[in-house]
Structure formats: C-alpha cells, structure tokens
PDB file of N, CA and C in Angstrom:
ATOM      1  N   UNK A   1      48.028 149.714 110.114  1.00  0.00           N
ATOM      2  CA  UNK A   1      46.806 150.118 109.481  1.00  0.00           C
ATOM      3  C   UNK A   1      46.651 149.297 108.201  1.00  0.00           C
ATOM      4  N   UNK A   2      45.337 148.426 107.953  1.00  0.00           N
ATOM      5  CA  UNK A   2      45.472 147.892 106.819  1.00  0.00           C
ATOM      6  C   UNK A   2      43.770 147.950 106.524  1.00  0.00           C
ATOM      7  N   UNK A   3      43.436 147.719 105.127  1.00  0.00           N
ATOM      8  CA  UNK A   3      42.367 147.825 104.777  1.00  0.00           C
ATOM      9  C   UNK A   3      41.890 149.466 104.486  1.00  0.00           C
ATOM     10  N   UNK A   4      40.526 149.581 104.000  1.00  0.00           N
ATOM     11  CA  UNK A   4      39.864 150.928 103.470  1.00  0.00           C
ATOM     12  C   UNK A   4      39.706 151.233 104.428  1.00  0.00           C
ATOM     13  N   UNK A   5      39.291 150.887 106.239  1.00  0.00           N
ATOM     14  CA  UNK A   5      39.362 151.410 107.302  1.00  0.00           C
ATOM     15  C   UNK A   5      40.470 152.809 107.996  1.00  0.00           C
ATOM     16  N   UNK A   6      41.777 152.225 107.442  1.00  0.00           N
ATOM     17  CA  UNK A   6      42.782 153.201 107.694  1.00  0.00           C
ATOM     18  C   UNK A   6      42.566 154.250 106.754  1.00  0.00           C
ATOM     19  N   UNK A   7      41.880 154.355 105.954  1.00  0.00           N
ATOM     20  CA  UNK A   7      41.978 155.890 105.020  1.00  0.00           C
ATOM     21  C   UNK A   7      41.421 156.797 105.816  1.00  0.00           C
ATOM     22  N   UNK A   8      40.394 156.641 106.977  1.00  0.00           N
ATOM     23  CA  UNK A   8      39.494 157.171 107.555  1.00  0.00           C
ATOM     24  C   UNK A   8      40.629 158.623 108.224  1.00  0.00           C
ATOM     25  N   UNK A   9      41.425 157.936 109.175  1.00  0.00           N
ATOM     26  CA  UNK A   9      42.576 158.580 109.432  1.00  0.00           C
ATOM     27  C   UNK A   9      43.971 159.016 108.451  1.00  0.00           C
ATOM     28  N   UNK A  10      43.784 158.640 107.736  1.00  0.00           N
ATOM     29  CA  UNK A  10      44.954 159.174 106.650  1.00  0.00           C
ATOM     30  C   UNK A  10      44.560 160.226 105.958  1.00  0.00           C
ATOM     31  N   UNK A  11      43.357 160.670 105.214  1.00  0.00           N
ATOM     32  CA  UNK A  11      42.387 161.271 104.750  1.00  0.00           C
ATOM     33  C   UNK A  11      41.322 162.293 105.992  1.00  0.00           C
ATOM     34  N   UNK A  12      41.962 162.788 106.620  1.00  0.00           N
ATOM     35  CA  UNK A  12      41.084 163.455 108.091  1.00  0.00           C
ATOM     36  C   UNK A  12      41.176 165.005 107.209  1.00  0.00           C
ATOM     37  N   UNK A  13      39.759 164.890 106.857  1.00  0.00           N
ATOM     38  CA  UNK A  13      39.832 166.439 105.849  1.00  0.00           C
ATOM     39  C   UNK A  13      38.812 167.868 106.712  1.00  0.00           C
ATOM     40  N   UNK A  14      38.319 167.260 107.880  1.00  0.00           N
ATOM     41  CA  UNK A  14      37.813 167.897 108.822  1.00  0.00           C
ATOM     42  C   UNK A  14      38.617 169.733 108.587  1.00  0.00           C
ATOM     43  N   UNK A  15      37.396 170.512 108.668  1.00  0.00           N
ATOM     44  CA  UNK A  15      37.713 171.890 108.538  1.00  0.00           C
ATOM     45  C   UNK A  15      38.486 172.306 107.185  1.00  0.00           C
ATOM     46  N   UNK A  16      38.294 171.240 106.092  1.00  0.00           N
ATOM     47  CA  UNK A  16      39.014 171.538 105.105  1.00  0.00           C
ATOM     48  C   UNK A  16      37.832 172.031 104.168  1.00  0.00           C
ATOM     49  N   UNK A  17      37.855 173.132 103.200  1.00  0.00           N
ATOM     50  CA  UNK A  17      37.433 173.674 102.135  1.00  0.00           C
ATOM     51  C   UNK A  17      37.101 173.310 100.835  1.00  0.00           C
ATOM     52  N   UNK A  18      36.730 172.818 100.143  1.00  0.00           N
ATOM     53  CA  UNK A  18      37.211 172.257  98.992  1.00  0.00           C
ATOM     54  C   UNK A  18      35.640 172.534  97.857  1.00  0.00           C
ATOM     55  N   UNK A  19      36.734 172.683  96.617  1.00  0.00           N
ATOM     56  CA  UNK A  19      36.082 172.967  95.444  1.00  0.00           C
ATOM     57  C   UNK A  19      35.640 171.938  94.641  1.00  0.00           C
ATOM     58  N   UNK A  20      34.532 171.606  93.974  1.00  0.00           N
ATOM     59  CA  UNK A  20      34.602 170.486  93.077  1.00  0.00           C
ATOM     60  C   UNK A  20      33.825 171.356  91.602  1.00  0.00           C
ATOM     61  N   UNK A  21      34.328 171.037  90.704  1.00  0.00           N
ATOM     62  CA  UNK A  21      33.930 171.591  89.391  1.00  0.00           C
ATOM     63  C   UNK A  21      33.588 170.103  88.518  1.00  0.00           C
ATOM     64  N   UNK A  22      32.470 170.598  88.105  1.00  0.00           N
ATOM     65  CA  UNK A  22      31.717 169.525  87.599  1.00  0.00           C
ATOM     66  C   UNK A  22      31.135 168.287  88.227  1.00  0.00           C
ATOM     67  N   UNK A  23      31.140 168.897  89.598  1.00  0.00           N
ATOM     68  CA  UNK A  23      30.253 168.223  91.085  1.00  0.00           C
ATOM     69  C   UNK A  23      29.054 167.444  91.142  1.00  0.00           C
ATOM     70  N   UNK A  24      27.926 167.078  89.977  1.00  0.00           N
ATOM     71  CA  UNK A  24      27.056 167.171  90.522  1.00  0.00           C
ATOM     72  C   UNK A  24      26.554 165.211  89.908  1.00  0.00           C
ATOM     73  N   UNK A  25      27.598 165.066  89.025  1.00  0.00           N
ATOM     74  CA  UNK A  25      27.464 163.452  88.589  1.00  0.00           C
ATOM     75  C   UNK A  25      28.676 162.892  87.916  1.00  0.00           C
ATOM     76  N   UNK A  26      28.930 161.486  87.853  1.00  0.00           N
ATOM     77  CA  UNK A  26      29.687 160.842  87.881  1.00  0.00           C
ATOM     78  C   UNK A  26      30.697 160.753  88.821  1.00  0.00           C
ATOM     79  N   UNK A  27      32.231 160.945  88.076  1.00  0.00           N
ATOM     80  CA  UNK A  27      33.278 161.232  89.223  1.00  0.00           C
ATOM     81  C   UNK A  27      33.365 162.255  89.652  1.00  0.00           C
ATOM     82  N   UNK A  28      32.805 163.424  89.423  1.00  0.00           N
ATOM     83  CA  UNK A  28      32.693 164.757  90.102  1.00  0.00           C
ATOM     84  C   UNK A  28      31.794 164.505  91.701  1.00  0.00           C
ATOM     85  N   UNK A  29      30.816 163.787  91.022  1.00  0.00           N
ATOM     86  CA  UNK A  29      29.745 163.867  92.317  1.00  0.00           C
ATOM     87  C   UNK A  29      30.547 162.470  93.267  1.00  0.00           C
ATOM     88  N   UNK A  30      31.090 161.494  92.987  1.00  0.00           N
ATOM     89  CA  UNK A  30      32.035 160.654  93.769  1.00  0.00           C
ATOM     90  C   UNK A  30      32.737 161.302  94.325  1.00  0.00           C
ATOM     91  N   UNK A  31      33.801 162.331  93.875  1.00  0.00           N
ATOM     92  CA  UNK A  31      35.371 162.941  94.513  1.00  0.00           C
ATOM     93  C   UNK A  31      34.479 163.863  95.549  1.00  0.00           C
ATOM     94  N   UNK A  32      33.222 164.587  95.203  1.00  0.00           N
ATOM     95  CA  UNK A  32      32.663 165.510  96.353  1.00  0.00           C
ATOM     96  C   UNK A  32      32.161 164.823  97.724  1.00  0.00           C
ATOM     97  N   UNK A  33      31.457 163.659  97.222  1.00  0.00           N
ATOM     98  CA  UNK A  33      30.932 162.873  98.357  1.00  0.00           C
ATOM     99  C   UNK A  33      32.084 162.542  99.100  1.00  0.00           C
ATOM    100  N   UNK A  34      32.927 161.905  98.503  1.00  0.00           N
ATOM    101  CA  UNK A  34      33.821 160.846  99.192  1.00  0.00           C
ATOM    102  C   UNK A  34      35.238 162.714 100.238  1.00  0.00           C
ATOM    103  N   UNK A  35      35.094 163.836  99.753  1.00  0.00           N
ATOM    104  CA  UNK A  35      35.687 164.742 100.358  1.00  0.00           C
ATOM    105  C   UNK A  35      34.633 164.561 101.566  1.00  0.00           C
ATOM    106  N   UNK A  36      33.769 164.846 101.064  1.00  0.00           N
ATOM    107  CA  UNK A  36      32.670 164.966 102.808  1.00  0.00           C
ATOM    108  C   UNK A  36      32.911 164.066 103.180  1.00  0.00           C
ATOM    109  N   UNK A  37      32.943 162.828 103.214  1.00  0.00           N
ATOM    110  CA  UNK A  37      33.001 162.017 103.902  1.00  0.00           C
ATOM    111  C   UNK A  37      34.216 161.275 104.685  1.00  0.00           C
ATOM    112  N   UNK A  38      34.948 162.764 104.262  1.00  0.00           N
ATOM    113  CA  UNK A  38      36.276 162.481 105.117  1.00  0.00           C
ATOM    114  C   UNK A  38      36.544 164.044 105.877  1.00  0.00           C
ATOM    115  N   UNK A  39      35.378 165.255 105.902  1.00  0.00           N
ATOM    116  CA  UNK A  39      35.118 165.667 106.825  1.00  0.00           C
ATOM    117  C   UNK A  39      35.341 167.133 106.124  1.00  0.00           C
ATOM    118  N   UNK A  40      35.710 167.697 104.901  1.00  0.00           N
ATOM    119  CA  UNK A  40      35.481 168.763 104.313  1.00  0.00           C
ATOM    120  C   UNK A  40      34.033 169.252 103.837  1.00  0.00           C
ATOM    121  N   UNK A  41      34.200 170.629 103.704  1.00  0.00           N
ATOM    122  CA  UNK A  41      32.768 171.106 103.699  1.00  0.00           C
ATOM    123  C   UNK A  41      33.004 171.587 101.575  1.00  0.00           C
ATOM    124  N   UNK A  42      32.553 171.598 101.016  1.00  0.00           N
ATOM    125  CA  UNK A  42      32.593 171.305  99.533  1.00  0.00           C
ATOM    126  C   UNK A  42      31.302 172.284  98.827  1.00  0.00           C
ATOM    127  N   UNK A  43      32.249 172.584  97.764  1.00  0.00           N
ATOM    128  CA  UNK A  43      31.360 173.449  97.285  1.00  0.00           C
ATOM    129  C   UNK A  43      31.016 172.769  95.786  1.00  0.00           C
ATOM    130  N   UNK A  44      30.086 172.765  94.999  1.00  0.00           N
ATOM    131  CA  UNK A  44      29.772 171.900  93.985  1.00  0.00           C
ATOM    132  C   UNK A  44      29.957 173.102  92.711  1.00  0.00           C
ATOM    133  N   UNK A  45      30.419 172.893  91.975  1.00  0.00           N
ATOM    134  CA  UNK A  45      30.590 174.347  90.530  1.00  0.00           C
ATOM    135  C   UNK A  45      29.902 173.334  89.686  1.00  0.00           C
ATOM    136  N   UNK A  46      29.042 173.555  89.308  1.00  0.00           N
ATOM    137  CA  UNK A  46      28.557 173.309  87.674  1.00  0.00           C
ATOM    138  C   UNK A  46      28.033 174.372  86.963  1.00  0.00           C
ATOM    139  N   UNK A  47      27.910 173.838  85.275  1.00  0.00           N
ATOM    140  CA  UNK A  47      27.330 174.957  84.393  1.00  0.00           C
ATOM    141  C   UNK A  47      25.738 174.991  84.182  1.00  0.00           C
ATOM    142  N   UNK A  48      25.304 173.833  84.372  1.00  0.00           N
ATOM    143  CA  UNK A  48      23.993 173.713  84.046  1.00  0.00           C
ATOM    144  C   UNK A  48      23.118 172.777  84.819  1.00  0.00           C
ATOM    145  N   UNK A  49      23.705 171.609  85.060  1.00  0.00           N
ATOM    146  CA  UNK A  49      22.927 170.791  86.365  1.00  0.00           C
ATOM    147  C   UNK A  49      22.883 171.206  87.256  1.00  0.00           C
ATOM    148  N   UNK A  50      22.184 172.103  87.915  1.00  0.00           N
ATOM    149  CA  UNK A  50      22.028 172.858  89.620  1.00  0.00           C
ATOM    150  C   UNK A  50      21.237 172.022  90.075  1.00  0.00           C
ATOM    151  N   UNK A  51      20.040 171.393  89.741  1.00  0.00           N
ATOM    152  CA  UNK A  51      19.039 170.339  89.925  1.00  0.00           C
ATOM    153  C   UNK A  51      19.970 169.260  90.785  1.00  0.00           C
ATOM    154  N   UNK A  52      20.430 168.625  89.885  1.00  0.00           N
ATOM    155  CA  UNK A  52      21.679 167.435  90.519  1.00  0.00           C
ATOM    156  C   UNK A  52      22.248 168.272  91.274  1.00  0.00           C
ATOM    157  N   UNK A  53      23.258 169.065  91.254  1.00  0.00           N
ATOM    158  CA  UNK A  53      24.035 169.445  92.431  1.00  0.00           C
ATOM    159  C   UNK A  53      23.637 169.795  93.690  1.00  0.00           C
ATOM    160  N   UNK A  54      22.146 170.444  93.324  1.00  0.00           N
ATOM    161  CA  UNK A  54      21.711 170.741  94.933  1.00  0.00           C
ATOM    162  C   UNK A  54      21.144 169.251  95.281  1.00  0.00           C
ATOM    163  N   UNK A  55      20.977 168.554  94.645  1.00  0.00           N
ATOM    164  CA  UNK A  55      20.706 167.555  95.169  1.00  0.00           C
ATOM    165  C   UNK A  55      21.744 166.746  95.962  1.00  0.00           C
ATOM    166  N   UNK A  56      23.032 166.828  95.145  1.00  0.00           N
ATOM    167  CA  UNK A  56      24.252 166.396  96.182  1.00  0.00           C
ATOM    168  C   UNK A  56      24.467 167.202  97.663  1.00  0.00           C
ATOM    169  N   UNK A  57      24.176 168.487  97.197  1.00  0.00           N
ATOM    170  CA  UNK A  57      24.690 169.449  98.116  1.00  0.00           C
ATOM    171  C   UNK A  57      23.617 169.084  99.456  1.00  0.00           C
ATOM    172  N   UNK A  58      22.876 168.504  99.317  1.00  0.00           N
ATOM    173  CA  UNK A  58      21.778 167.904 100.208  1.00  0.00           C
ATOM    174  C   UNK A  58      22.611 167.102 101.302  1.00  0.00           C
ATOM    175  N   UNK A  59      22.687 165.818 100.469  1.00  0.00           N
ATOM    176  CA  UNK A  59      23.656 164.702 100.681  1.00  0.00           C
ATOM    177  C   UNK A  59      24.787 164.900 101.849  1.00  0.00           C
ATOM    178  N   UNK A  60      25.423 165.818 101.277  1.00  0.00           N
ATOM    179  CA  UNK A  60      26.611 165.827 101.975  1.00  0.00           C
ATOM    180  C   UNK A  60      26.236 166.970 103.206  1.00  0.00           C
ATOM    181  N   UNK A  61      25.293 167.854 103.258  1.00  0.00           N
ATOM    182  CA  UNK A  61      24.802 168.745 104.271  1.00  0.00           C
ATOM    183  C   UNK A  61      24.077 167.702 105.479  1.00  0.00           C
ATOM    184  N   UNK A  62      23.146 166.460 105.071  1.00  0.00           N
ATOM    185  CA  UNK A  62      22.877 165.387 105.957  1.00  0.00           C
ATOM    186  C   UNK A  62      23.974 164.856 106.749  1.00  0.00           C
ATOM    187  N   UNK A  63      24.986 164.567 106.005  1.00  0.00           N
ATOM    188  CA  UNK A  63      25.928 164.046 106.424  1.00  0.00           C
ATOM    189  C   UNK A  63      26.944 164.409 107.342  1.00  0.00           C
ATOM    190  N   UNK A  64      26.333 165.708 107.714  1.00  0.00           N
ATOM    191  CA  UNK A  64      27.146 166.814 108.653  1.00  0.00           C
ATOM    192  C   UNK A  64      27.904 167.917 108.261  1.00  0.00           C
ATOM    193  N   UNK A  65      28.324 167.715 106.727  1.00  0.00           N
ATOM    194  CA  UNK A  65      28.946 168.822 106.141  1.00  0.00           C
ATOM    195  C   UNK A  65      28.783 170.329 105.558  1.00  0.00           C
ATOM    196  N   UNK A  66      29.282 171.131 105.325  1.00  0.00           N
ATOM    197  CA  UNK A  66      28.607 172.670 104.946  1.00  0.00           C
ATOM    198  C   UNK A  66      28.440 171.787 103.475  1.00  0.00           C
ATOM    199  N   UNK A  67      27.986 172.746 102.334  1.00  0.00           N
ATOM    200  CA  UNK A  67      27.965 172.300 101.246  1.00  0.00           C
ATOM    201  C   UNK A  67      27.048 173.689 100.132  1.00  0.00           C
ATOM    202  N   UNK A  68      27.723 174.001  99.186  1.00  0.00           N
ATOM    203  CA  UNK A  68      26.801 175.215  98.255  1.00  0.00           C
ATOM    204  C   UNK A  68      27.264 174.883  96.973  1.00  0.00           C
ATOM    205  N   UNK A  69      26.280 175.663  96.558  1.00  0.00           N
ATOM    206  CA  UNK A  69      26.058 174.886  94.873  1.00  0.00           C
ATOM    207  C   UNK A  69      26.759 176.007  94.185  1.00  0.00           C
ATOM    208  N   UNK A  70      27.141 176.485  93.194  1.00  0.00           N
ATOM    209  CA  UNK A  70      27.522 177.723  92.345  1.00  0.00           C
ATOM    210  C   UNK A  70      27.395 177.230  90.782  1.00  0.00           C
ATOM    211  N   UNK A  71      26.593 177.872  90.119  1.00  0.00           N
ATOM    212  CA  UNK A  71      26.737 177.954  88.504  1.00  0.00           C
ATOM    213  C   UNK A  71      27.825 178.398  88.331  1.00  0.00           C
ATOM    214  N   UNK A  72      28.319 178.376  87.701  1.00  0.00           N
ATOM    215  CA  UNK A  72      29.466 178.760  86.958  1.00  0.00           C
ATOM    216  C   UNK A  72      29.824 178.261  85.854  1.00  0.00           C
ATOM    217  N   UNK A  73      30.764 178.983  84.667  1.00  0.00           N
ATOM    218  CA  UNK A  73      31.337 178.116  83.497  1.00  0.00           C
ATOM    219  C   UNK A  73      32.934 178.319  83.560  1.00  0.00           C
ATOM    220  N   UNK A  74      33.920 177.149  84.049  1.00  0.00           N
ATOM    221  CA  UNK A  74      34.693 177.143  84.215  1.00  0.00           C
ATOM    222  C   UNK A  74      35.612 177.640  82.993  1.00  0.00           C
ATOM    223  N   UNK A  75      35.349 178.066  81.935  1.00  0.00           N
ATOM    224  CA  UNK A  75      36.168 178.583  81.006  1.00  0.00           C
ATOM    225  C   UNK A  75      36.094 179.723  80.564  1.00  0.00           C
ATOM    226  N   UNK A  76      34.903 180.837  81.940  1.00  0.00           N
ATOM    227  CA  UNK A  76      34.733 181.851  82.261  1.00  0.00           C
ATOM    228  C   UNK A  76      35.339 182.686  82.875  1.00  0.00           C
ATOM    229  N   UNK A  77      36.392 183.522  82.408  1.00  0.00           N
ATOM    230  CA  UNK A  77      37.582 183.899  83.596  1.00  0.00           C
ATOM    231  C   UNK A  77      36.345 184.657  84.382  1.00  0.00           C
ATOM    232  N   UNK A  78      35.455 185.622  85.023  1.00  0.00           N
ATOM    233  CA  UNK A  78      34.911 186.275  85.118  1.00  0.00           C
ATOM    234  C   UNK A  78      34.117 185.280  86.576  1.00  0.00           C
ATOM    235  N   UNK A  79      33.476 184.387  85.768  1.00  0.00           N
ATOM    236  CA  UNK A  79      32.620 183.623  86.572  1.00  0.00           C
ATOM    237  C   UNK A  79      33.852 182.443  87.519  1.00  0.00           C
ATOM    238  N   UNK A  80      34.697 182.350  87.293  1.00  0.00           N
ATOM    239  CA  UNK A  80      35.682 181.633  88.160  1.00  0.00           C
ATOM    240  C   UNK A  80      36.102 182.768  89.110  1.00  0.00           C
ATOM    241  N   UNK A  81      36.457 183.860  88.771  1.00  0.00           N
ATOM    242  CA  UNK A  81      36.768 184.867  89.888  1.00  0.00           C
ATOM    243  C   UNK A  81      35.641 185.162  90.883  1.00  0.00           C
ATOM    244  N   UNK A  82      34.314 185.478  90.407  1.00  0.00           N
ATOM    245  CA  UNK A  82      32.892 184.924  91.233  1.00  0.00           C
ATOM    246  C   UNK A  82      32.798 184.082  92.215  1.00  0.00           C
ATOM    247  N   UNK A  83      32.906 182.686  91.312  1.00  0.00           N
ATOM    248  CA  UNK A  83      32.951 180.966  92.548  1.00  0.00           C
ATOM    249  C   UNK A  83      34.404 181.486  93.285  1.00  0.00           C
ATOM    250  N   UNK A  84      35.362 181.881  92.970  1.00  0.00           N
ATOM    251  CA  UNK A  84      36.291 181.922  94.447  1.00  0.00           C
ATOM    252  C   UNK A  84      35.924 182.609  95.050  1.00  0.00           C
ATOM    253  N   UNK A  85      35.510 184.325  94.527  1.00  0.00           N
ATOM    254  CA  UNK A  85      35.303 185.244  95.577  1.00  0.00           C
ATOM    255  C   UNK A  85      34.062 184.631  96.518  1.00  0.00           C
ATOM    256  N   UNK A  86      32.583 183.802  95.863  1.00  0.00           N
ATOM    257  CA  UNK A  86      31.590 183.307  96.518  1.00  0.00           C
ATOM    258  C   UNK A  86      32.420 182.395  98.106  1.00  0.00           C
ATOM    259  N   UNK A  87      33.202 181.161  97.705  1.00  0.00           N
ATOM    260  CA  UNK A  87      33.453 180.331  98.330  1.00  0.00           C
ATOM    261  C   UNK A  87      34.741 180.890  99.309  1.00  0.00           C
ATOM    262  N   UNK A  88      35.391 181.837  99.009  1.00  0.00           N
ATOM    263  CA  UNK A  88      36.057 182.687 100.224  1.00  0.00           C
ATOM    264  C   UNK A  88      35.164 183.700 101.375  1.00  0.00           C
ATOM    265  N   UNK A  89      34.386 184.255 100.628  1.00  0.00           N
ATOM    266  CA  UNK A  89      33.144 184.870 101.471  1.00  0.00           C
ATOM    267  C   UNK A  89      32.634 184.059 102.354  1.00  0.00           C
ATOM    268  N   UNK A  90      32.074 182.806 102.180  1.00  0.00           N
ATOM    269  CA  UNK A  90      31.618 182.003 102.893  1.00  0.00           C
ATOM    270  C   UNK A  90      32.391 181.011 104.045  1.00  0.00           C
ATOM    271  N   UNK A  91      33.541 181.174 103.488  1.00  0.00           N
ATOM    272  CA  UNK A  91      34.293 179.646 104.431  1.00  0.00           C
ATOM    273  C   UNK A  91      35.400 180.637 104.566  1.00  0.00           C
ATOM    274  N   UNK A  92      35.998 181.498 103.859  1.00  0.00           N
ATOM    275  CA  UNK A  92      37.175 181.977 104.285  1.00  0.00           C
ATOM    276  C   UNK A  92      38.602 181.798 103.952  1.00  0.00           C
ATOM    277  N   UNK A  93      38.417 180.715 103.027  1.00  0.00           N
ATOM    278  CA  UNK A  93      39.719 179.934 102.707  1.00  0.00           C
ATOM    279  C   UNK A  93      39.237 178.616 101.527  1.00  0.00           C
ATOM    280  N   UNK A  94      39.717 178.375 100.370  1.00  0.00           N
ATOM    281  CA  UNK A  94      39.955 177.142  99.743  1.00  0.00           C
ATOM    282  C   UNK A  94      41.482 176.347 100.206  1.00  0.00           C
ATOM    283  N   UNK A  95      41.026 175.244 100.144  1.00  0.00           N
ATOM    284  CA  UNK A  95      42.255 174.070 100.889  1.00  0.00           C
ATOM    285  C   UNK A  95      42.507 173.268  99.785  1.00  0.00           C
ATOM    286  N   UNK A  96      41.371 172.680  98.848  1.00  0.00           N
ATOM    287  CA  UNK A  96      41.189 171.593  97.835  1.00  0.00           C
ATOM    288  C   UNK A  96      40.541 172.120  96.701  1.00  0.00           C
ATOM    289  N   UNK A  97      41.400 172.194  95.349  1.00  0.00           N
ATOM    290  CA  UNK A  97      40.513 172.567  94.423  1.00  0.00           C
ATOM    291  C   UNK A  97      40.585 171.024  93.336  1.00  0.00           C
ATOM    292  N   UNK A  98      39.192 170.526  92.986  1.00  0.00           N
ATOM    293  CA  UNK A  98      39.070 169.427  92.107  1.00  0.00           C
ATOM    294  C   UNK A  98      38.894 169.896  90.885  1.00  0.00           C
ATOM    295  N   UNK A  99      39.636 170.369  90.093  1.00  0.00           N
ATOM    296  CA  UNK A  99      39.085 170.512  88.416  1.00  0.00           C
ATOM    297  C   UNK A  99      38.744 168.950  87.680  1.00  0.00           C
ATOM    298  N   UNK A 100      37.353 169.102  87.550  1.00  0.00           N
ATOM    299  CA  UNK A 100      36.556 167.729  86.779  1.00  0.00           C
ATOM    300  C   UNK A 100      35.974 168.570  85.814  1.00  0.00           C
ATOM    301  N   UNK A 101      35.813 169.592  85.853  1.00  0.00           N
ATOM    302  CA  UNK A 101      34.799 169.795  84.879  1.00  0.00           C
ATOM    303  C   UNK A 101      35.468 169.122  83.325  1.00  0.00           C
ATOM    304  N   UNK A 102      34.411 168.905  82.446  1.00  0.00           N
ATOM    305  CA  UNK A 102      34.989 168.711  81.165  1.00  0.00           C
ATOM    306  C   UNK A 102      34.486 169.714  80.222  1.00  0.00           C
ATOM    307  N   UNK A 103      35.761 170.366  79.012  1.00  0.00           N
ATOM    308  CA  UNK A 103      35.414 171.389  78.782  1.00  0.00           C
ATOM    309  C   UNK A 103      35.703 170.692  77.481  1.00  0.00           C
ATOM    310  N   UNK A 104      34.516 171.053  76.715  1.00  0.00           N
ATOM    311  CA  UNK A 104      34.893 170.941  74.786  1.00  0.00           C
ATOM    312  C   UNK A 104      34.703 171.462  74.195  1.00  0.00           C
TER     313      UNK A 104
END
C-alpha cells in the first residue's frame, strides 16, 4: 500500500460515531469532513456558528453520511452531558470524540 490511496482502507470508519467540537470551520470542519469521508456519521458541537455547521452537516449528509449539529458550550458541564445524552439517543454509541473546540 503506498500513497494517500491506502488510507482509504486503513482509516475504514464506516458505522463509526464520532464527535467533533468546534466542527463547523477551520480544522474542526477538516477533521469532520475528512471522518465522513472515511465513512463515520459525525456530529458537529459548536457554541455559536450553527449557520456554518449546518452547513457542514449538509456536506457530509450529501456525501452519504448521518450528520447533526448541537449548540453547546464545551466548558458547560451541563450542556456536554446534553450533546452526549443528544448523540447517544440518536446513534447509540460514541466511537470518536475530537476536542477542537478552543476555549479562552
């Protein structure tokens, strides 16, 4: 296996779960795309861009994948217990959690 071709199979994230916090631009919205596009269904957490995120959450739903948006403020114990309980309700299971958000 050589080249970015072999990640395709190394990276087989099919039926996998996954969280992205701070999902909706830059490397947040890269690490979410590039999960779908190795076959996980992704959930996008931001605090205030829902605009952008559902716009990703678009993206990666074209692309064949599940995909939901959640507000949240990750330095919310309250609202983090929320986005898991949301994203277990729905899928049943987290597999991948991405902490991007940036908190200051």
């Amino acid at each position: 296996m050589s080249g970015i071709a072999g990640y395709k199979t190394i990276f087989n994230l099919k039926g996998k779960k996954a969280i992205v916090t701070g999902g909706s631009r830059g490397i947040g919205k890269a690490l979410a795309e590039g999960l779908a596009a190795h076959g996980a269904d992704v959930a996008i957490v931001v605090r205030s861009t829902v605009d952008r995120a559902e716009a990703v959450a678009k993206d990666i739903r074209a692309a064949g994948c599940d995909s939901l948006v959640i507000k949240a403020d990750v330095s919310d114990e309250a609202d983090v217990k929320r986005m898991t309980e949301e994203v277990v309700k729905r899928w049943g299971a987290i597999d991948i959690l991405v902490n991007n958000a940036g908190i200051i």
